[in-house]
C-alpha atoms as a PDB file:
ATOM      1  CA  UNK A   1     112.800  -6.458  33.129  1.00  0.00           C
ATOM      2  CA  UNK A   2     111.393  -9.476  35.381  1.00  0.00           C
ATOM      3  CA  UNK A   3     113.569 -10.719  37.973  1.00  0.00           C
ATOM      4  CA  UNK A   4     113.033 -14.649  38.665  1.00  0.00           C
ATOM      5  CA  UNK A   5     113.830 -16.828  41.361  1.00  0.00           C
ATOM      6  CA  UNK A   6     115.399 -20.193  40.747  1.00  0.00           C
ATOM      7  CA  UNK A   7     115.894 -23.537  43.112  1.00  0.00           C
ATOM      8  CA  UNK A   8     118.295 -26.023  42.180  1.00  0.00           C
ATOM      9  CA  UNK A   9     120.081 -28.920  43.103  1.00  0.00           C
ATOM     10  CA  UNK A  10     123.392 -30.031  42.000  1.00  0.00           C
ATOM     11  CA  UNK A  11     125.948 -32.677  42.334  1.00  0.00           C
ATOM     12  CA  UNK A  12     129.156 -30.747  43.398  1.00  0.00           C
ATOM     13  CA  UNK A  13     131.524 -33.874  42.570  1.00  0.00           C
ATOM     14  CA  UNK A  14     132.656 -32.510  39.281  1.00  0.00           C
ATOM     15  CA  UNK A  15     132.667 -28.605  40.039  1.00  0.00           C
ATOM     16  CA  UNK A  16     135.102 -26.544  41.431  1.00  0.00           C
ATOM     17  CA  UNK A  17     132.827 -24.729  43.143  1.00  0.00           C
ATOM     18  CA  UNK A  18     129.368 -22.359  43.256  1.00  0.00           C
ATOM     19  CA  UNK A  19     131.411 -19.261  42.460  1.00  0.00           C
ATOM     20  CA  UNK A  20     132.761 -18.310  39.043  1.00  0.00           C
ATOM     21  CA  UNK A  21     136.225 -18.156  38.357  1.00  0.00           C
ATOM     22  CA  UNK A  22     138.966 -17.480  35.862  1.00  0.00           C
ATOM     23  CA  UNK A  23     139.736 -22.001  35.852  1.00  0.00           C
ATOM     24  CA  UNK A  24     137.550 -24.415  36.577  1.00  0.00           C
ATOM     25  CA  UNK A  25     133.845 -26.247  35.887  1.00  0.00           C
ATOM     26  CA  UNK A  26     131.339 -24.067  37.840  1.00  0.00           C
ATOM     27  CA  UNK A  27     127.963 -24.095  38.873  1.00  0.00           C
ATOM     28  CA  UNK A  28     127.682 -20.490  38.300  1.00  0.00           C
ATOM     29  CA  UNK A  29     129.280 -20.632  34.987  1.00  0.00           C
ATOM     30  CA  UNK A  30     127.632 -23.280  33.884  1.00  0.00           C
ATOM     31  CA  UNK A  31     123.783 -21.857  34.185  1.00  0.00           C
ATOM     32  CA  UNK A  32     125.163 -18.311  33.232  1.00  0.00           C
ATOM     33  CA  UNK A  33     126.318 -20.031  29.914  1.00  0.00           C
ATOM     34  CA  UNK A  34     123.102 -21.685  28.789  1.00  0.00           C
ATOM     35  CA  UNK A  35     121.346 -18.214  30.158  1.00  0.00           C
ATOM     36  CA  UNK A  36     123.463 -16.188  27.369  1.00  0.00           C
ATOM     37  CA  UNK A  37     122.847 -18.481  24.340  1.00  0.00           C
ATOM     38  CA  UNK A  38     118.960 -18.080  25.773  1.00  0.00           C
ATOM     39  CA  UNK A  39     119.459 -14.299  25.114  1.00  0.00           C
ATOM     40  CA  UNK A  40     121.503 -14.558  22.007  1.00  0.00           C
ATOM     41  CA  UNK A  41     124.830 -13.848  23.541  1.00  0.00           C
ATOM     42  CA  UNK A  42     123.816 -11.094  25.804  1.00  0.00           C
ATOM     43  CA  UNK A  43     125.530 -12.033  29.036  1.00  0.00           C
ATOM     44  CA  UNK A  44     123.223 -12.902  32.063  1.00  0.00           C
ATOM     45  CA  UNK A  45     124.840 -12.550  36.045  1.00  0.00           C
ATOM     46  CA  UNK A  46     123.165 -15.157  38.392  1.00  0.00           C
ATOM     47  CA  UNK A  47     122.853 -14.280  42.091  1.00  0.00           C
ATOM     48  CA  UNK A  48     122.624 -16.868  44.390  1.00  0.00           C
ATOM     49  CA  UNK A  49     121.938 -17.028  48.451  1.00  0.00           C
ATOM     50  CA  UNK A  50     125.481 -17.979  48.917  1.00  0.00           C
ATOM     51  CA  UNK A  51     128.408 -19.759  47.460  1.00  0.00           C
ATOM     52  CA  UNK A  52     129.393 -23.855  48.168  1.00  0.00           C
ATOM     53  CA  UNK A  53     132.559 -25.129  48.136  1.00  0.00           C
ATOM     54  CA  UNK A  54     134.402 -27.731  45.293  1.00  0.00           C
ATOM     55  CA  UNK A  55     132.081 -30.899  46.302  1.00  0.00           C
ATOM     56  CA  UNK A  56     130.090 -29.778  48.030  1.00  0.00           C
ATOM     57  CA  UNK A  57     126.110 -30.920  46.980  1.00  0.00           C
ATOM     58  CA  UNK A  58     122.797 -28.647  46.762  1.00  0.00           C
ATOM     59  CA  UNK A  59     119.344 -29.692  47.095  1.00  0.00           C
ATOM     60  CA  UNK A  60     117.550 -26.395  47.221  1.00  0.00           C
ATOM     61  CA  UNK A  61     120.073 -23.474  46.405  1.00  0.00           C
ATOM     62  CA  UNK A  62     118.686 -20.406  45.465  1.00  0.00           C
ATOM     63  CA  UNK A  63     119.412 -17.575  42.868  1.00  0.00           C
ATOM     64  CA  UNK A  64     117.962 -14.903  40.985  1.00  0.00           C
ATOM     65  CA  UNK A  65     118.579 -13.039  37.595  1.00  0.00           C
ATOM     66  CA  UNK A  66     116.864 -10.400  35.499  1.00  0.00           C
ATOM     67  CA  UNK A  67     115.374 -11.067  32.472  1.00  0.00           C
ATOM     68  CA  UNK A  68     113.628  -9.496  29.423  1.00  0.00           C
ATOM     69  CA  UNK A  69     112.980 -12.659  28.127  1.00  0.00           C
ATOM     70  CA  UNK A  70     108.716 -12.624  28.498  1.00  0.00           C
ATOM     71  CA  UNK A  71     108.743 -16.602  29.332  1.00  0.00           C
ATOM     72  CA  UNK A  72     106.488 -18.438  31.686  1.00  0.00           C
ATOM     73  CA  UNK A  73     107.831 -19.191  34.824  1.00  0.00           C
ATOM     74  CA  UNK A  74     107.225 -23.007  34.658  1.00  0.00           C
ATOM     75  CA  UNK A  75     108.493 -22.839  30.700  1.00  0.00           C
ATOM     76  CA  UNK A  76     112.173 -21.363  31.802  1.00  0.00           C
ATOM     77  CA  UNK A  77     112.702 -24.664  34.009  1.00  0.00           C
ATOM     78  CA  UNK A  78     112.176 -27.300  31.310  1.00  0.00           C
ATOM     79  CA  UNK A  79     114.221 -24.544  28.565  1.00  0.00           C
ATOM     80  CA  UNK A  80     117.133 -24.411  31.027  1.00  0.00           C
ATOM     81  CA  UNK A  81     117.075 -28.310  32.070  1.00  0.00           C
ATOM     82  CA  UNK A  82     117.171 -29.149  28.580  1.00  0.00           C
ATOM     83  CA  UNK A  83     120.389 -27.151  27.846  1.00  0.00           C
ATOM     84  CA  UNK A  84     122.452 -27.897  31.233  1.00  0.00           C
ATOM     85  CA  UNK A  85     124.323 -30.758  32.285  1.00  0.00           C
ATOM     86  CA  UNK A  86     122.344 -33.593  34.231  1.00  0.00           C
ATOM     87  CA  UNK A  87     124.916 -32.564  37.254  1.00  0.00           C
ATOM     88  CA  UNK A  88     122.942 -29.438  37.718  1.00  0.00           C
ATOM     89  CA  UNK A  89     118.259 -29.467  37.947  1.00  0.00           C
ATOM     90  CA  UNK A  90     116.361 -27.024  38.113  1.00  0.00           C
ATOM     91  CA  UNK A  91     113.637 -27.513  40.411  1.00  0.00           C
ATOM     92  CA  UNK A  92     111.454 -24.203  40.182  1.00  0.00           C
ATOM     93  CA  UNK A  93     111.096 -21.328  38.895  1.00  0.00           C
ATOM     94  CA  UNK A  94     108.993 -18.134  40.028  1.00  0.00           C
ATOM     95  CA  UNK A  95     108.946 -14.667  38.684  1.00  0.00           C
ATOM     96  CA  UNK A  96     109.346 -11.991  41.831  1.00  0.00           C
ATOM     97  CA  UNK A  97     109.109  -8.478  42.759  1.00  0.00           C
ATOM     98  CA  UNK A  98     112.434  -6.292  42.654  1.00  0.00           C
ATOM     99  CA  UNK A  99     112.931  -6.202  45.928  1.00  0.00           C
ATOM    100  CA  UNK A 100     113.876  -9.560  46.296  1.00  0.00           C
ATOM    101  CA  UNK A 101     117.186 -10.898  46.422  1.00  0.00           C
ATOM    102  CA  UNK A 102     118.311 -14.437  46.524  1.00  0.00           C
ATOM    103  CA  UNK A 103     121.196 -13.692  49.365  1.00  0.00           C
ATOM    104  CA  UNK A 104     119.887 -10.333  51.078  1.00  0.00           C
ATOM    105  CA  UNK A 105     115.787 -11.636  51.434  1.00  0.00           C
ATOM    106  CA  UNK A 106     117.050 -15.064  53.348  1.00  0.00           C
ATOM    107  CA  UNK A 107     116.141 -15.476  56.505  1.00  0.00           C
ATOM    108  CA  UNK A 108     118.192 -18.654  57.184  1.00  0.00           C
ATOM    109  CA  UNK A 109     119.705 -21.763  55.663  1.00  0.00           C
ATOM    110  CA  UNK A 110     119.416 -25.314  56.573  1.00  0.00           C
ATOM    111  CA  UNK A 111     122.193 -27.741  55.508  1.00  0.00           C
ATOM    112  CA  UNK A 112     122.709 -31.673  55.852  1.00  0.00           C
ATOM    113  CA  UNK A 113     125.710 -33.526  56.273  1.00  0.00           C
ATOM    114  CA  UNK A 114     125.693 -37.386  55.323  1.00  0.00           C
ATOM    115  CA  UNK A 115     127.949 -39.788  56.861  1.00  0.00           C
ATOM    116  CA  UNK A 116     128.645 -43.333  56.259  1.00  0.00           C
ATOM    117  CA  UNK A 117     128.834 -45.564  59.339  1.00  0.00           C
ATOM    118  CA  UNK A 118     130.731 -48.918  57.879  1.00  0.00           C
ATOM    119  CA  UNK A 119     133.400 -50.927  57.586  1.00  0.00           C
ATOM    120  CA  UNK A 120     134.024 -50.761  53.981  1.00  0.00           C
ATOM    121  CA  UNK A 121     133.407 -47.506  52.104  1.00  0.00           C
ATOM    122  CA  UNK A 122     130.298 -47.803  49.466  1.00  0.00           C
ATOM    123  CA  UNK A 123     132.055 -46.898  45.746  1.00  0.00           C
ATOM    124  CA  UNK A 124     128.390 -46.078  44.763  1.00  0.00           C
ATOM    125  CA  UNK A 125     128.392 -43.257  47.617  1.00  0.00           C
ATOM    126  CA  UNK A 126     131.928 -41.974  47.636  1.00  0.00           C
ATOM    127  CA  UNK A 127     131.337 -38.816  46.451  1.00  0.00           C
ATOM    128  CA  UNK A 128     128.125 -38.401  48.332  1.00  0.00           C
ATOM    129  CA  UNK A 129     128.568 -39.479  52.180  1.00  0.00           C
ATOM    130  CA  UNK A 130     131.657 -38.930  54.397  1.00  0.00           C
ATOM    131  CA  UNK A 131     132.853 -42.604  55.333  1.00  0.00           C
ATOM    132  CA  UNK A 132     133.700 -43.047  58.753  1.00  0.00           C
ATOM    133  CA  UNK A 133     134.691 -46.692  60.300  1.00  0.00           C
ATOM    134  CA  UNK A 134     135.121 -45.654  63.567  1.00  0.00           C
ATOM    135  CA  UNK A 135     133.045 -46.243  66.666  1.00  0.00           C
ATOM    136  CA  UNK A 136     130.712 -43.539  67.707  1.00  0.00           C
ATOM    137  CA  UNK A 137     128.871 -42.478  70.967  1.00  0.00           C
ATOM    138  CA  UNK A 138     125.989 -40.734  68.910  1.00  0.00           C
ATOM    139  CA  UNK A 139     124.371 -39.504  72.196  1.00  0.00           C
ATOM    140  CA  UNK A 140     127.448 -37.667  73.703  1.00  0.00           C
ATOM    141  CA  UNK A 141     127.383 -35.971  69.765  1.00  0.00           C
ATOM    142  CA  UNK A 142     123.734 -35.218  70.279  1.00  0.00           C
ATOM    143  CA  UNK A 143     124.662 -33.862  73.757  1.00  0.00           C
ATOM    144  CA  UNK A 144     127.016 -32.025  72.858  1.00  0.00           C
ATOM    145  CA  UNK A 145     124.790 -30.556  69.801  1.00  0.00           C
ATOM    146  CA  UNK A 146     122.202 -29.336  72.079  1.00  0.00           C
ATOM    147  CA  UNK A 147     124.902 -26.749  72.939  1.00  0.00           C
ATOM    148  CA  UNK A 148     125.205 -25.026  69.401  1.00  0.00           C
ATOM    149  CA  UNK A 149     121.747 -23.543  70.063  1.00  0.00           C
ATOM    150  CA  UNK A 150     121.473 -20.130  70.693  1.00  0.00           C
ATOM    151  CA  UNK A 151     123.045 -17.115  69.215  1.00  0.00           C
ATOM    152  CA  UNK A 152     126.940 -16.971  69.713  1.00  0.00           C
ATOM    153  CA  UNK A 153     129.884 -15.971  68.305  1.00  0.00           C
ATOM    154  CA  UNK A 154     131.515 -18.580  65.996  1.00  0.00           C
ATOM    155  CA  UNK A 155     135.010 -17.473  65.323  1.00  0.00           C
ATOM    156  CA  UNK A 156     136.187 -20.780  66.404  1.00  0.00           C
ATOM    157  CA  UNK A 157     134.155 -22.616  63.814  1.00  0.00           C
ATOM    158  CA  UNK A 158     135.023 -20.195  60.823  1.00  0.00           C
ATOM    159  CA  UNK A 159     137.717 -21.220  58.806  1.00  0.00           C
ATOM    160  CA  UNK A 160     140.832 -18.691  58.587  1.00  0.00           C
ATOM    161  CA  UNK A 161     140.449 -17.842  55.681  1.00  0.00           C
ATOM    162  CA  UNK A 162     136.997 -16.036  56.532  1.00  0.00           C
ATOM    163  CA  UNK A 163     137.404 -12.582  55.603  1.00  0.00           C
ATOM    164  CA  UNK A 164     133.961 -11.976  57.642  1.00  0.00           C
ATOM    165  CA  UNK A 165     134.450  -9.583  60.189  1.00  0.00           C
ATOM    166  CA  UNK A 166     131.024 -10.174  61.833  1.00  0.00           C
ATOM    167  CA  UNK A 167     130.969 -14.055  63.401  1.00  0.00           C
ATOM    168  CA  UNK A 168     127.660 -13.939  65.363  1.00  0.00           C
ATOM    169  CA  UNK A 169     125.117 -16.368  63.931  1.00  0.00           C
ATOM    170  CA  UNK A 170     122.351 -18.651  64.875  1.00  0.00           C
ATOM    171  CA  UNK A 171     121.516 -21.841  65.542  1.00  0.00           C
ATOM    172  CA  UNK A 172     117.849 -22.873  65.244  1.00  0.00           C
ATOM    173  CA  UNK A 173     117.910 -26.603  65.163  1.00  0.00           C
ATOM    174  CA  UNK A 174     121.228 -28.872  65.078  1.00  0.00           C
ATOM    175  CA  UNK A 175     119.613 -32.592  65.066  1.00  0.00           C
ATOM    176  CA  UNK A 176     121.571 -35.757  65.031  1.00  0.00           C
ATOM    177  CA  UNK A 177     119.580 -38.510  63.221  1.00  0.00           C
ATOM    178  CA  UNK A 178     120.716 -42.812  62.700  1.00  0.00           C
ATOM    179  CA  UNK A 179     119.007 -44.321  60.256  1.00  0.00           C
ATOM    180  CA  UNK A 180     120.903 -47.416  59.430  1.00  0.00           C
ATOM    181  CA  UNK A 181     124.306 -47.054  59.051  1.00  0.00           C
ATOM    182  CA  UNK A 182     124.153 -43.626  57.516  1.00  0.00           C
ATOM    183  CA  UNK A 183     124.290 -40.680  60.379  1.00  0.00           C
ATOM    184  CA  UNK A 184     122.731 -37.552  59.172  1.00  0.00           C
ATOM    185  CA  UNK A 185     123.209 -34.053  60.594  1.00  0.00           C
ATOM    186  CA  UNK A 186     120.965 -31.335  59.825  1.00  0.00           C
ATOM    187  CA  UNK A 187     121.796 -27.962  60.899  1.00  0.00           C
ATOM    188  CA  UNK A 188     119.392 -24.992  60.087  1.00  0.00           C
ATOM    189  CA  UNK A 189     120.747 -20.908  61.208  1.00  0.00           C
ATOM    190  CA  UNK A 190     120.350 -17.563  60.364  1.00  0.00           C
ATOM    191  CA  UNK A 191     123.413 -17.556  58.409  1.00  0.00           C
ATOM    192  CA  UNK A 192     127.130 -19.903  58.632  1.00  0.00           C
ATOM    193  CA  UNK A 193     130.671 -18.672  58.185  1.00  0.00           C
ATOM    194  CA  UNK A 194     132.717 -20.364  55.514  1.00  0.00           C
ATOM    195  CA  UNK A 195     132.812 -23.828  56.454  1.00  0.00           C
ATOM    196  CA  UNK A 196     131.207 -23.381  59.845  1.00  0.00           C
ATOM    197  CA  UNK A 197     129.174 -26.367  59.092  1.00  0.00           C
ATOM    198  CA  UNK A 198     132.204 -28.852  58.331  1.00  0.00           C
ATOM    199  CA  UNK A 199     134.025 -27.768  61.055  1.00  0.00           C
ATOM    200  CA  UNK A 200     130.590 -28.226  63.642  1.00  0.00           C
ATOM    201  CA  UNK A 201     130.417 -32.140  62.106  1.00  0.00           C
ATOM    202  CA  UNK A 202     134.212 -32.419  62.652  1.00  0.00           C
ATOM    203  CA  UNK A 203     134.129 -31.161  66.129  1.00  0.00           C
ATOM    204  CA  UNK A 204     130.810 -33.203  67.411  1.00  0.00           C
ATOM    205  CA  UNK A 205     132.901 -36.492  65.446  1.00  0.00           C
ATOM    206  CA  UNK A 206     136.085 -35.838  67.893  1.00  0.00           C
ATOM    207  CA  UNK A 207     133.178 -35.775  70.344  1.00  0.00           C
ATOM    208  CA  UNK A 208     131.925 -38.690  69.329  1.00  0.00           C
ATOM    209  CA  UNK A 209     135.418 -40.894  69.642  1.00  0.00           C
ATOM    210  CA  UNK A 210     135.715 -39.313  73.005  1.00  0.00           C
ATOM    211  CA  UNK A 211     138.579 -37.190  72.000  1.00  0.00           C
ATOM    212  CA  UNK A 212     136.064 -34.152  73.151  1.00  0.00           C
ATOM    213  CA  UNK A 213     133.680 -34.551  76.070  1.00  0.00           C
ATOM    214  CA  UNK A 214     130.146 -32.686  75.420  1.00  0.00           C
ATOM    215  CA  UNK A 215     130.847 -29.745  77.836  1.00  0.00           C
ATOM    216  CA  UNK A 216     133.654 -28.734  76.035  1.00  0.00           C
ATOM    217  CA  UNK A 217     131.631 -27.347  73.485  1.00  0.00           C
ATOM    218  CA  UNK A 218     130.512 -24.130  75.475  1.00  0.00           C
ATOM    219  CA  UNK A 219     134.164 -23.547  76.455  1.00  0.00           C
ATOM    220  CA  UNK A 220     135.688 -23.876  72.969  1.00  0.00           C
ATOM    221  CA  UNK A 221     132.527 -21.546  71.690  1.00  0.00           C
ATOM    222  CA  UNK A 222     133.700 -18.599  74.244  1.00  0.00           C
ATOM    223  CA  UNK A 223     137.288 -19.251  73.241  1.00  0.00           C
ATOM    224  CA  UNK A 224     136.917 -17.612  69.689  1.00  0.00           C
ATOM    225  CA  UNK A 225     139.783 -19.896  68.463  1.00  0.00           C
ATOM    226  CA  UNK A 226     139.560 -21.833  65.799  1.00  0.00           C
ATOM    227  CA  UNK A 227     142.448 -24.135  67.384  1.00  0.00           C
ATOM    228  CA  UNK A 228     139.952 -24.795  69.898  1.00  0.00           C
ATOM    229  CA  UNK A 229     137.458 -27.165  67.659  1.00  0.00           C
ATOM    230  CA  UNK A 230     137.734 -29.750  65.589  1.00  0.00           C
ATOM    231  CA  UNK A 231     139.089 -30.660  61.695  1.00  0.00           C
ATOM    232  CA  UNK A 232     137.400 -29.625  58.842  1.00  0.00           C
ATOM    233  CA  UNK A 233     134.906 -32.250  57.446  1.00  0.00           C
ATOM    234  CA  UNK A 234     135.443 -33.137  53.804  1.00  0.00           C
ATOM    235  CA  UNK A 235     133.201 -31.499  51.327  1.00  0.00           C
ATOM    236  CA  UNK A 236     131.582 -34.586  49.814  1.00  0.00           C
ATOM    237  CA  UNK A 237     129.197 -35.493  52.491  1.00  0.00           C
ATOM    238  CA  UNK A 238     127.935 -31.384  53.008  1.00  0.00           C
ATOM    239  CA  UNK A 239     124.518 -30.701  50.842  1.00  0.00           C
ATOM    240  CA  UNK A 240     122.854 -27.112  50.963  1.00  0.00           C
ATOM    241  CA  UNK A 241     119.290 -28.820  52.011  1.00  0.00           C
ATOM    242  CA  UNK A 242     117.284 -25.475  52.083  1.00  0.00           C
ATOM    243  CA  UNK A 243     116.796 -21.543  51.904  1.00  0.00           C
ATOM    244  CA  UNK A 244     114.404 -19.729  53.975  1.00  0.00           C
ATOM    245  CA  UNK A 245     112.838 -16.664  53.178  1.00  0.00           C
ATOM    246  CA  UNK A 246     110.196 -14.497  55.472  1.00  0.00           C
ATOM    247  CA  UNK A 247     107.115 -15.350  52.762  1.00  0.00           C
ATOM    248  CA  UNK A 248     107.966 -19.010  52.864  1.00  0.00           C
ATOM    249  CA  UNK A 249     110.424 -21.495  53.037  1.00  0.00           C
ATOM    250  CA  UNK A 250     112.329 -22.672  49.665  1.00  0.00           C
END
């Protein structure tokens, strides 16, 4: 058996998720599909660095799968692009040791969220960027980012529904960047809680009207509340940008 590591980037518009389950278009189900009729109906489990949400985007997930298939690494990328949907690319394809594993060998994650800074929302990007009309003061947000860094306990930016009993993480870089009218945030960590990155964009936005000042970030970190920080950020503007592993960075 060869085990192979895959990158791929997906459009999470029209999926109900990463994850497989019993209803609903998935990512996972989708490439585990064309991955069986490859082996002649012998079912294939994918195993990725970590599940995204209904909408939410990839650039560079990762996943592995074993394989007695004896195909050339760069082969299996054009035979699995030419059976799955143009939603879903993959983007590279390597054969590695046993010891790897796509979630348990990363060493961090970087993610992006994309909003859109105008008056009217763009129908072109509405399932891409996170329109937002209202004024911002982008240097109180990058202030107030400044304060993510470090290692801390999240629990007030993991959603309730986090069944994770460990909430330490983190934060390597959290960088606030204009360019235009679209305002990107790019967050990279050892690791995020289920929808710890939504809920960071949501908080530094209520910064960013004023309805939080910057300081207030350290306070509502040490509070381990998640009543303490801000709304959840839709899904459509969140991308999994990256995942890093110790050899190099994917």
């Amino acid at each position: 058996m060869a085990r192979m590591k895959v990158t791929v980037a997906y459009d999470g518009t029209e999926f109900a998720g990463y994850q497989i389950q019993p209803s609903g278009r998935t990512v996972q189900g989708t490439i585990q599909a064309v991955l069986q009729k490859m082996h002649k109906g012998e079912p294939v489990g994918i195993f990725a660095s970590g599940r995204t949400d209904a909408g939410v985007h990839a650039i560079g997930q990762v996943f592995h799968f074993d394989t007695h298939m004896e195909i050339p690494s760069e082969a299996w990328g054009k035979a699995l692009n030419a059976m799955l949907p143009n939603d879903i690319l993959i983007k590279d394809v390597e054969m590695v040791s046993d010891a790897f594993h796509s979630r348990f060998s990363a060493t961090g994650k970087e993610y992006h969220y994309k909003i859109l800074r105008s008056n009217q929302p763009d129908v072109f990007q509405r399932n891409h960027m996170f329109h937002f009309p209202y004024s911002l003061n982008v240097e109180d947000m990058k202030q107030a980012a400044s304060l993510f860094l470090g290692t801390h306990d999240f629990t007030s930016f993991s959603s309730a529904k986090s069944e994770v009993e460990d909430k330490i993480r983190t934060i390597f870089a959290l960088d606030v960047l204009e360019e235009g009218n679209v305002l990107t945030l790019k967050v990279r960590g050892s690791g995020f809680l289920y929808n710890m990155v939504r809920i960071l964009v949501g908080t530094l936005l209520e910064v960013g009207q004023g309805k939080l000042k910057p300081e207030e970030i350290s306070a509502i970190i040490k509070g381990k509340d998640r009543a303490l920080a801000g709304k959840t950020a839709p899904a459509n503007g969140l991308y999994l940008f990256r995942v890093d592993y110790a050899d190099k960075t994917e």
